[in-house]
Protein backbone atom coordinates (compact mmCIF):
# COMPACT_ATOMS: atom_id res chain seq x y z
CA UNK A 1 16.51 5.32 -10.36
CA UNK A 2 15.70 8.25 -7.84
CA UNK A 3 15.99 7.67 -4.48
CA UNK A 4 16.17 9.97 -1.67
CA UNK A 5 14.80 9.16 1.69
CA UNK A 6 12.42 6.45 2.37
CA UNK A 7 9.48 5.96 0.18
CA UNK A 8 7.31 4.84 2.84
CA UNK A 9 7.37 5.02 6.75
CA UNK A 10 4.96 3.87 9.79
CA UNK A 11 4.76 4.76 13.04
CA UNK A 12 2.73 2.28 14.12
CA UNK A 13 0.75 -0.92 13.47
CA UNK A 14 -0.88 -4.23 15.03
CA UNK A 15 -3.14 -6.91 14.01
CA UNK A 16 -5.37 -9.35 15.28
CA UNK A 17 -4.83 -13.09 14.84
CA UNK A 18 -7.68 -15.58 14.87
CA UNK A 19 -5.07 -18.08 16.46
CA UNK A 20 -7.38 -21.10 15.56
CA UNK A 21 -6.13 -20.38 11.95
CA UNK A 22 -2.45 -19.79 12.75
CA UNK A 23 -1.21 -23.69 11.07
CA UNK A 24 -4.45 -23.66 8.58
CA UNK A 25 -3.37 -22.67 4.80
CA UNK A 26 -5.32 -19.53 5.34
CA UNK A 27 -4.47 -17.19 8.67
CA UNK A 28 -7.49 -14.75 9.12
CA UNK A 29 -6.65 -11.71 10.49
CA UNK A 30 -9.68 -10.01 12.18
CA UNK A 31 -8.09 -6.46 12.47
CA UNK A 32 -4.95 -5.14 11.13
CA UNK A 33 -4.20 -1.42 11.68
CA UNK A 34 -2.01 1.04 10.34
CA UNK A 35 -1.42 4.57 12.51
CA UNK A 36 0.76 7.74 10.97
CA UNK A 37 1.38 6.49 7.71
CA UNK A 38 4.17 9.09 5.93
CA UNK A 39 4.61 8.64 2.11
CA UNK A 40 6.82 10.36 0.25
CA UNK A 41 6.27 11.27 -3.68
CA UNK A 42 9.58 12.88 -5.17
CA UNK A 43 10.71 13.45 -8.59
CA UNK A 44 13.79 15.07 -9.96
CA UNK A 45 14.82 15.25 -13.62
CA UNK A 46 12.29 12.82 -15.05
CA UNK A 47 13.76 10.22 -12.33
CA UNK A 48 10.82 9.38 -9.55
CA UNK A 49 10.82 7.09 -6.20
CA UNK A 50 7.40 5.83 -6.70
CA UNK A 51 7.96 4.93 -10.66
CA UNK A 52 10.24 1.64 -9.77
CA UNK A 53 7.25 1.11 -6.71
CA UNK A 54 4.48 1.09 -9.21
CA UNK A 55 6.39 -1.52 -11.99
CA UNK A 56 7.00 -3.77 -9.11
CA UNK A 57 3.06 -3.53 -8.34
CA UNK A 58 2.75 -4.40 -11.94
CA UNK A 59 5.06 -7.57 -11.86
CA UNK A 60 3.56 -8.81 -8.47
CA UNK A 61 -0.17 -8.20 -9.80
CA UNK A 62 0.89 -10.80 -12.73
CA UNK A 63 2.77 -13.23 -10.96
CA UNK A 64 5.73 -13.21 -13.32
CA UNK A 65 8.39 -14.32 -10.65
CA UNK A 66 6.69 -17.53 -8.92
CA UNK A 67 3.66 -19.56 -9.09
CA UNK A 68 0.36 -18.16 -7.54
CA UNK A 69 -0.19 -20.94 -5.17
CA UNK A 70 2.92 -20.83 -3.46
CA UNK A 71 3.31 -19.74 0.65
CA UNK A 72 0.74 -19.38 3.30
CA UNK A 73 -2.35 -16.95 2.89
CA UNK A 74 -4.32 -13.77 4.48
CA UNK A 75 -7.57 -12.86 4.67
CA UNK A 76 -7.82 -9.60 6.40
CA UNK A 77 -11.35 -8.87 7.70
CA UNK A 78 -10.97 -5.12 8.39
CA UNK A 79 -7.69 -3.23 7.39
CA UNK A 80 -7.52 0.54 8.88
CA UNK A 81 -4.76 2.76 7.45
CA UNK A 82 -5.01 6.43 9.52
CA UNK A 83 -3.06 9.74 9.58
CA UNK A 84 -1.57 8.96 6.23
CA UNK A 85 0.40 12.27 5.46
CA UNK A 86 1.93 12.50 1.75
CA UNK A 87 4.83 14.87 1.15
CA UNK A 88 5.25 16.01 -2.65
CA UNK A 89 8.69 16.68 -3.53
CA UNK A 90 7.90 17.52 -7.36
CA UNK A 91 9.43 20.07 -9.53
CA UNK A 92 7.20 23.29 -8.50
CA UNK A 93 5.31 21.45 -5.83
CA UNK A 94 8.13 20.73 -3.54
CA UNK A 95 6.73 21.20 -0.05
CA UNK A 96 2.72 20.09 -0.70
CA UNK A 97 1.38 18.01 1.81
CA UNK A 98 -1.95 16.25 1.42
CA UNK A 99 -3.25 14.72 4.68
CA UNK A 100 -5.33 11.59 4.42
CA UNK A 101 -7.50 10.73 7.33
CA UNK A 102 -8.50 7.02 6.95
CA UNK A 103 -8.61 4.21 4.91
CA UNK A 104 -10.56 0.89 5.04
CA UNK A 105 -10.45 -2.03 3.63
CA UNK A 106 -12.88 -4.60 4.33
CA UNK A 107 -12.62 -8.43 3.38
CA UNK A 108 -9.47 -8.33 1.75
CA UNK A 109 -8.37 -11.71 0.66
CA UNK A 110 -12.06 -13.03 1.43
CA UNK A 111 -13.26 -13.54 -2.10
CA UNK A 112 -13.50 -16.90 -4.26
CA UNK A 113 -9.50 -16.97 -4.10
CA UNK A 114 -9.56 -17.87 -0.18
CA UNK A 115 -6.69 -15.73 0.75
CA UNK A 116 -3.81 -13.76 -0.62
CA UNK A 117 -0.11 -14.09 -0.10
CA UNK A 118 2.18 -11.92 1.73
CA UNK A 119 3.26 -10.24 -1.66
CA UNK A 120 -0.29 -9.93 -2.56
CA UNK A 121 -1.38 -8.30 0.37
CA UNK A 122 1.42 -5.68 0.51
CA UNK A 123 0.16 -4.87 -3.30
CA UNK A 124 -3.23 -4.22 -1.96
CA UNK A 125 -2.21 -2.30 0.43
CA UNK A 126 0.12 0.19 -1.13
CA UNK A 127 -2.25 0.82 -4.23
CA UNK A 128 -4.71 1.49 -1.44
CA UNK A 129 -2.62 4.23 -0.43
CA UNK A 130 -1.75 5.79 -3.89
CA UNK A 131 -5.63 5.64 -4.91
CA UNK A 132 -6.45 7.78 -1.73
CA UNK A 133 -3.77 9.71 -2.70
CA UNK A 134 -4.87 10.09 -6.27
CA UNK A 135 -8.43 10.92 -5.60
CA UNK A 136 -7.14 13.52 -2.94
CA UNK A 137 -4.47 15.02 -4.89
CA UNK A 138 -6.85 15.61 -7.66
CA UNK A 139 -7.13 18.98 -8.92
CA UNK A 140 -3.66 19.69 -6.86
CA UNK A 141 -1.10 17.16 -8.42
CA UNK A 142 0.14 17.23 -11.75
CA UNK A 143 -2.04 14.56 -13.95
CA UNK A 144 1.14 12.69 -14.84
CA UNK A 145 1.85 12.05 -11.07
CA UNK A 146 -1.80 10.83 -10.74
């Protein structure tokens, strides 16, 4: 597997608890918010650092390694990822940057499932990120990155 240099970085986040829900099954988060969000997209002889990221999506979006049910779980009201900046490190696009000004994410967890896990919510999250990046990228990254 590639890897050089971190695949993701923040500078900065915080949330807001609704502390009534703290010992419930399901902790609602009001706000949770993401500032100067750096992601990283390399590749180097056929070996990338987001190809292993995106099979672990996979295997968490299935469930394969533990039972749904298990652990305590979210529901995030309003999720705000800013200043995402994603640096391209691809063969003849080493060097791209592709600023991303916001992202939002309402209700996340809130459906019929009451909640997601930990796990689950990281998922959301990151595939979040990589749409944004695949709808802004479009056009300027190489269809098999997208």
């Amino acid at each position: 597997m590639y890897v050089d240099g971190a695949f993701l970085r923040l500078d900065d986040g915080g949330m807001a608890v609704a502390f009534a829900t703290l010992r419930e099954p399901v902790v609602e988060l009001p706000t949770m918010d993401f500032d100067g969000l750096d992601l990283t997209l390399a590749r180097r002889g056929g070996e990338s650092n987001y190809r292993s990221i995106v099979d672990s999506l996979k295997r968490f979006e299935t469930g394969d390694d533990r039972a749904k049910s298990d652990g305590k779980r979210f529901i995030v009201r309003e999720l705000n990822i800013r200043d995402v900046r994603v640096d391209v490190d691809v063969e003849g696009l080493a060097g791209t940057t592709l600023p991303i000004d916001a992202i939002r994410l309402r209700d996340v967890g809130g459906g019929a499932n009451r909640g997601v896990l930990l796990d689950e919510l990281a998922t959301i999250i990151v595939k979040a990120v990589l749409t944004a990046v695949a709808e802004r990228g479009a056009g300027v990254l190489p269809g098999e990155l997208l």
